[in-house]
Protein backbone atom coordinates (compact mmCIF):
# COMPACT_ATOMS: atom_id res chain seq x y z
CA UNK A 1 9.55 -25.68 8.60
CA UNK A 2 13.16 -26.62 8.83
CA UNK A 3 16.30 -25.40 7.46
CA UNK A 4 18.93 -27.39 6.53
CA UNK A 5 22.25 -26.12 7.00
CA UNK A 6 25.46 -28.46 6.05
CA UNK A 7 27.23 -29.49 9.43
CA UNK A 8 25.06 -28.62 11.46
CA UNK A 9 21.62 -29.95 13.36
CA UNK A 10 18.52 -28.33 11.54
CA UNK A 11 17.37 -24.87 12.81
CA UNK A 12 14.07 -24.20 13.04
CA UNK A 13 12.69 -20.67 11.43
CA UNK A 14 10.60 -18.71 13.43
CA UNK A 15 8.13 -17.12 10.62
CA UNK A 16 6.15 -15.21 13.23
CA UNK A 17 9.91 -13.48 14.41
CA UNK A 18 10.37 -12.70 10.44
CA UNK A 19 7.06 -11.46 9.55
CA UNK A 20 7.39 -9.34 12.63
CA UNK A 21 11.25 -8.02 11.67
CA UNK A 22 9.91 -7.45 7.58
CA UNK A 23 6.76 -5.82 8.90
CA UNK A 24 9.49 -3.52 11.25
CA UNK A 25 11.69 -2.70 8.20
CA UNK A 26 8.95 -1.03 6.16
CA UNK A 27 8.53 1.62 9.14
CA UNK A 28 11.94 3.23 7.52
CA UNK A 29 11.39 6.46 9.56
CA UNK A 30 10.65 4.75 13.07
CA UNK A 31 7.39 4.61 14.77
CA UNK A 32 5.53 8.03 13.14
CA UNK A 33 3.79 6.92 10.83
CA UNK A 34 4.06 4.95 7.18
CA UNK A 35 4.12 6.60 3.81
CA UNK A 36 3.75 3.85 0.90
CA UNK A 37 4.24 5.28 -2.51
CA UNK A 38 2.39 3.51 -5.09
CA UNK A 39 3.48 2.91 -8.71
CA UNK A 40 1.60 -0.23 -9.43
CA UNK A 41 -0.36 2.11 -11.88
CA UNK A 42 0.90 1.02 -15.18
CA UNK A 43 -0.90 -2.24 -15.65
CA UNK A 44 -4.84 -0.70 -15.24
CA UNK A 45 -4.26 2.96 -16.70
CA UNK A 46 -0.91 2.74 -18.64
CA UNK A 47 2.24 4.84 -18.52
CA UNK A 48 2.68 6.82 -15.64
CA UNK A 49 6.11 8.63 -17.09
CA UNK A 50 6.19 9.95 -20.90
CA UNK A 51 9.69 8.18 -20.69
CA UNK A 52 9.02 5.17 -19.58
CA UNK A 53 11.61 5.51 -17.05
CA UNK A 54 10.16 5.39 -13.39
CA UNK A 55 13.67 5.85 -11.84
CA UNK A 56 13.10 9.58 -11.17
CA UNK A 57 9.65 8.90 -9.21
CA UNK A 58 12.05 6.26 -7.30
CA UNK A 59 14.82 8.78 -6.15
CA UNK A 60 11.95 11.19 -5.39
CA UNK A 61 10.49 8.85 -2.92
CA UNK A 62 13.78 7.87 -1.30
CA UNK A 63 15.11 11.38 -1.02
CA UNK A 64 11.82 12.58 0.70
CA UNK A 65 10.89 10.59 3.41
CA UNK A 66 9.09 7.61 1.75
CA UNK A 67 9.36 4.43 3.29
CA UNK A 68 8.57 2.03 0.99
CA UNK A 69 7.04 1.77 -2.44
CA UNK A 70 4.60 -0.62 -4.51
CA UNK A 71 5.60 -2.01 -7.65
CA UNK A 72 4.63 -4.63 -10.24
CA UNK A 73 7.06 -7.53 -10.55
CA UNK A 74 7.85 -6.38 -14.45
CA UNK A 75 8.95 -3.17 -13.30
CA UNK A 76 11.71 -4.23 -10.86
CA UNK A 77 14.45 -5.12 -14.14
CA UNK A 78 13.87 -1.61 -15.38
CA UNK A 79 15.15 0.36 -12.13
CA UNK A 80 18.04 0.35 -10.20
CA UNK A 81 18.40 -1.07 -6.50
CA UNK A 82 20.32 1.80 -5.57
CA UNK A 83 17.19 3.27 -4.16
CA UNK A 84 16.22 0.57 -1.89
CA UNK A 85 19.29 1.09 0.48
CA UNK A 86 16.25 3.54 1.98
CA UNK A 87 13.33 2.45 0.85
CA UNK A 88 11.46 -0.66 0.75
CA UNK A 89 9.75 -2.67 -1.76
CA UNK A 90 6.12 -4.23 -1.50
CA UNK A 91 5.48 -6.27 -4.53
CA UNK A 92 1.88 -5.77 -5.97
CA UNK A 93 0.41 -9.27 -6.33
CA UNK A 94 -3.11 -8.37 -8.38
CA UNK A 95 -4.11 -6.31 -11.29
CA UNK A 96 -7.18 -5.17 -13.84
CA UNK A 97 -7.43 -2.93 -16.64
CA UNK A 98 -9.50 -0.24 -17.08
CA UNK A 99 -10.51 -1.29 -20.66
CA UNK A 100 -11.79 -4.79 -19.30
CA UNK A 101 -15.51 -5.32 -19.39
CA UNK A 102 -15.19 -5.14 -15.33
CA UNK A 103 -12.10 -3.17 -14.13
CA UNK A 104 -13.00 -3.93 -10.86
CA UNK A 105 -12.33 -7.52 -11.01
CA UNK A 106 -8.87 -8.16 -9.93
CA UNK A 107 -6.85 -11.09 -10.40
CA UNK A 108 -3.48 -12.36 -9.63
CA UNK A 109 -0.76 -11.78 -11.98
CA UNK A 110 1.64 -13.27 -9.88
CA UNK A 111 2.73 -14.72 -6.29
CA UNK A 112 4.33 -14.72 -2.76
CA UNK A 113 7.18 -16.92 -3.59
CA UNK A 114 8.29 -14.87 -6.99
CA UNK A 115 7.71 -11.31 -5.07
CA UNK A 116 10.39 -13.18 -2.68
CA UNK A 117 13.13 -13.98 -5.46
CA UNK A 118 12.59 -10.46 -6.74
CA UNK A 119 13.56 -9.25 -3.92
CA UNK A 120 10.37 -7.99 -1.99
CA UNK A 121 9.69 -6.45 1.52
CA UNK A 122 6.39 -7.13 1.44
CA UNK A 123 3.67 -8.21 -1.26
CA UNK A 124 -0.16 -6.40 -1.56
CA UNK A 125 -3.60 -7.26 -3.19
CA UNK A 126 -6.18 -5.34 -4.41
CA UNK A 127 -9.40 -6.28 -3.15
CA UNK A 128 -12.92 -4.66 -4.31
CA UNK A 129 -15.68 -5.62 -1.71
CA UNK A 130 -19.10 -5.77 -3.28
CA UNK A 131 -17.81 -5.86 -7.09
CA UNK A 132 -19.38 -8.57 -9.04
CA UNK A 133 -16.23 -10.52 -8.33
CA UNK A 134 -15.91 -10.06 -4.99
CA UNK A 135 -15.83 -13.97 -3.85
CA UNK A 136 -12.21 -15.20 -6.02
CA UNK A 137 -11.06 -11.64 -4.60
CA UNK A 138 -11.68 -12.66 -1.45
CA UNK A 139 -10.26 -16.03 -2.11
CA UNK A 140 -7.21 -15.00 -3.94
CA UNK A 141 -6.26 -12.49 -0.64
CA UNK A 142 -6.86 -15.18 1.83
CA UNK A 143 -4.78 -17.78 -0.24
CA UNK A 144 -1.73 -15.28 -0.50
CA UNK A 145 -2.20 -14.50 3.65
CA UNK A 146 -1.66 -18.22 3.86
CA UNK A 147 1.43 -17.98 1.74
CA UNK A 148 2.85 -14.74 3.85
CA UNK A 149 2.56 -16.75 6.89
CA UNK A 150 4.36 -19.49 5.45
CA UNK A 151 7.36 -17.85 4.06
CA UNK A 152 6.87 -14.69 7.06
CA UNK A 153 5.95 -11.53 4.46
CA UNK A 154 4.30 -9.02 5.73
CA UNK A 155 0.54 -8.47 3.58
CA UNK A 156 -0.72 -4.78 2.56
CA UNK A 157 -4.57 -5.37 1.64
CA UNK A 158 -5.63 -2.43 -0.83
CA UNK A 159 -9.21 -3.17 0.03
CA UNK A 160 -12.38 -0.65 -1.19
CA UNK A 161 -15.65 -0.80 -1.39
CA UNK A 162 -16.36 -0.55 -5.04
CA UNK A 163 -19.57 -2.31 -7.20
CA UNK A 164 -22.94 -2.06 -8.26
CA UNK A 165 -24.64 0.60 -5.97
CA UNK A 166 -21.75 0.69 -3.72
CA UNK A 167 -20.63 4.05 -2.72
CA UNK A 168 -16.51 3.92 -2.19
CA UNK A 169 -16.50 5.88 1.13
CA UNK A 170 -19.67 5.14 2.92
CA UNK A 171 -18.30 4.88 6.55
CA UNK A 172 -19.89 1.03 7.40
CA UNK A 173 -19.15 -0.25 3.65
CA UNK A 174 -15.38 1.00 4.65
CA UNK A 175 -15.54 -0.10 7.84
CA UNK A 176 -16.58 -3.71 6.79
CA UNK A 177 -14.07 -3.34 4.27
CA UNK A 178 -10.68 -3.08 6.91
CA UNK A 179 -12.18 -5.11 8.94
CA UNK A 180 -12.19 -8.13 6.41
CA UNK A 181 -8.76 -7.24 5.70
CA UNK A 182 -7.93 -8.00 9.49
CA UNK A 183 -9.85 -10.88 9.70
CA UNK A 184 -8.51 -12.34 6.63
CA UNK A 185 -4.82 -12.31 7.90
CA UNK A 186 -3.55 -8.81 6.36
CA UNK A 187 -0.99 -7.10 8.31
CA UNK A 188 -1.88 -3.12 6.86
CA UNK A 189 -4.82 -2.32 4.98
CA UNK A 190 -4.88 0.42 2.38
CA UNK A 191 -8.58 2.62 1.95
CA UNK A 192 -10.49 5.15 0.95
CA UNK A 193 -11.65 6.72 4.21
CA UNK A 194 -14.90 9.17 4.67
CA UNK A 195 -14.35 12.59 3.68
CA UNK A 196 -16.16 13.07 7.47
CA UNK A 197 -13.08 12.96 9.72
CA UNK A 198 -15.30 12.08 12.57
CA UNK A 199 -16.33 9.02 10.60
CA UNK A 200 -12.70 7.97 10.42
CA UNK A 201 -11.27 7.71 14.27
CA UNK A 202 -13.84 4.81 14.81
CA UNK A 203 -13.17 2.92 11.99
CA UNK A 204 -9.83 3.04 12.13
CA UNK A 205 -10.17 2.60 16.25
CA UNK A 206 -12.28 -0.41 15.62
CA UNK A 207 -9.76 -1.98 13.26
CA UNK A 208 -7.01 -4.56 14.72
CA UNK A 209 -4.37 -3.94 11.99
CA UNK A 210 -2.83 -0.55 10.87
CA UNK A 211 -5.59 1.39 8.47
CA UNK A 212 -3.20 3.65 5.62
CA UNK A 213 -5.41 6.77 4.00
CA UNK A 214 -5.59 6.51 0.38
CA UNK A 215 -4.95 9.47 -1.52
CA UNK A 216 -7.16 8.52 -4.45
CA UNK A 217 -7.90 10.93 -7.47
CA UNK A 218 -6.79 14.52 -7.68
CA UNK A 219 -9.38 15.82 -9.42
CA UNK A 220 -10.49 18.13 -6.49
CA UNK A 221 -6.56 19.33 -6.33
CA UNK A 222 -3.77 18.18 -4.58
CA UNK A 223 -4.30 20.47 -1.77
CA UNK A 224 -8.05 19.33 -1.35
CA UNK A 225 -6.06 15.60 -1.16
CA UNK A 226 -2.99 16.50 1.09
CA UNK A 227 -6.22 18.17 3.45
CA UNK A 228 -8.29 15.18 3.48
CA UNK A 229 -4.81 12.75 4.31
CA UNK A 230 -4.35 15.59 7.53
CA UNK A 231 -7.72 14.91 8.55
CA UNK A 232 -7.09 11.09 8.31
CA UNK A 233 -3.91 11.01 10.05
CA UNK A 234 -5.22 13.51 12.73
CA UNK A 235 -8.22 11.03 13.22
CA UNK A 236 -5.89 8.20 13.87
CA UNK A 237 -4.85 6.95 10.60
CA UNK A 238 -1.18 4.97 10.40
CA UNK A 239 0.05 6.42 7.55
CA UNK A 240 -1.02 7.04 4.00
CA UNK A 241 -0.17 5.15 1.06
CA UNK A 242 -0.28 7.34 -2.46
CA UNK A 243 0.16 7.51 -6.17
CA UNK A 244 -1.34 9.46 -8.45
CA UNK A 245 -0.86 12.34 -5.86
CA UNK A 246 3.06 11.69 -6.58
CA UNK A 247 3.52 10.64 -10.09
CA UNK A 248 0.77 13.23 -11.28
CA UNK A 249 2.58 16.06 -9.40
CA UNK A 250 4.73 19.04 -11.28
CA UNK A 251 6.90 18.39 -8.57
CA UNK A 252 7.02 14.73 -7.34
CA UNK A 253 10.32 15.07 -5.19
CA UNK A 254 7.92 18.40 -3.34
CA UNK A 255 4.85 16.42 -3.24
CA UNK A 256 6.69 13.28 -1.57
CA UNK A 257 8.00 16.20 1.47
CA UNK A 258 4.21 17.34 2.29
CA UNK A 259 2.90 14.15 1.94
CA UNK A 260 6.04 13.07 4.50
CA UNK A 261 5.54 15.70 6.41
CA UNK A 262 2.05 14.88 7.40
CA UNK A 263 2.56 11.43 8.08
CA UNK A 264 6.04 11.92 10.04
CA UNK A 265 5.21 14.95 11.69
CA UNK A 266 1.46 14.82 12.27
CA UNK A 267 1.94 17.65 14.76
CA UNK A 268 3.87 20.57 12.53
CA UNK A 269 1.19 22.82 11.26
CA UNK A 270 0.06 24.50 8.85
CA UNK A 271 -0.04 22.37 5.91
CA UNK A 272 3.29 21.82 4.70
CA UNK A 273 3.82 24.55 1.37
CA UNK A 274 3.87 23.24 -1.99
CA UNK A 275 6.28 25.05 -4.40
């Protein structure tokens, strides 16, 4: 692919080199780890903020050590780009509803080349292995991998093992799972690893790309989450990449420190304190 530039001979763009130098940028706190917030929410659950106003959950993440967040496309008019002088934006590609007759079946709502002209660091897809729909899922990530090679976008794959008699965390369905993600041309995959922690150092060893924990429901308490993410992060995990954990919090500006602080610092212990 060629550039042209007036006055000058054509330059030729090096998509690997910008892939590479987008994929770089989302590591906003160096080389210790990646924390993803994600507020691509809205579309399958609804409202995430009584007010409708998601700037708060923004400055949270920014202030606290976040590196980048997820967003729909619709969402991006409705905050200000103040907060991405520190943070950086992965546009979520795919969606579902939970009142559909299968909320596991994803689609695209949008693509690679709009994420671009809003502004994105990166686009992700939601992915469901074994759901009834699994096949266009499948398709539908490995068609936008060919686009983020084309225009050099780094690809998050939120990928899970989710269906008829699938169980979300069995260590081979998850394993299978991030591996796909790999072999399909992701550059990070987002899962929900084993509550085991020794299940989780050899999928995550076995994987080529960088595996990010999940934080998943909080029913169990965000403690029993923020415990699990340690384990995952101790066991070799690149980072975690969380939502409900966040926006559900009393305190999302607190929860976005401890979650930080485990991924940043995977060393400092205890458990960082919640206030």
């Amino acid at each position: 692919m060629d550039v042209q530039f007036p006055g000058r001979c054509n330059m030729p763009v090096n998509e690997t080199f910008a892939r590479r130098m987008r994929r770089e940028r989302l590591h906003r706190h160096g080389d210790q780890g990646l924390l993803v917030v994600a507020l691509d929410h809205p579309i399958g659950a609804g409202p995430i903020v009584a007010d409708g106003r998601l700037d708060p959950l923004l400055r949270a993440a920014a202030d606290n050590g976040a590196d980048a967040v997820v967003l729909h496309k619709g969402a991006l008019p409705h905050v200000r780009t103040h907060w991405f002088k520190g943070l950086s934006l992965i546009v979520h590609l795919s969606a579902s509803t939970v009142s559909a007759p299968d909320p596991d079946a994803k689609v695209l709502v949008t693509h690679v080349e709009e994420a671009l002209r809003r502004g994105a660091d990166g686009v992700s897809v939601h992915v469901n292995t074994g759901s009834l729909t699994e096949a266009r899922q499948l398709a539908d990530l490995a068609s936008v991998a060919d686009a983020c090679d084309r225009w050099g976008l780094p690809l998050l794959a939120m990928i899970y093992p989710r269906g008829p008699g699938v169980r979300e965390r069995d260590p081979d369905a998850v394993a299978r799972a991030v591996t796909l993600a790999a072999e399909i041309g992701a550059d990070l995959v987002k899962t929900a690893l084993p509550a085991d922690p020794a299940r989780i150092a050899p999928i995550v060893a076995a994987c080529p790309i960088p595996v990010l924990a999940a934080g998943g429901a909080t029913g169990g308490g965000a403690h029993a989450v923020l415990e699990h993410l340690g384990a995952a992060l101790r066991s070799g995990a690149a980072g975690a990449a969380v939502g409900r954990l966040i926006f559900e919090a009393a305190d999302p500006a607190a929860m976005t420190r401890a979650v930080a602080t485990l991924v940043h610092h995977p060393a400092r212990q205890p458990m960082p304190a919640l206030r």
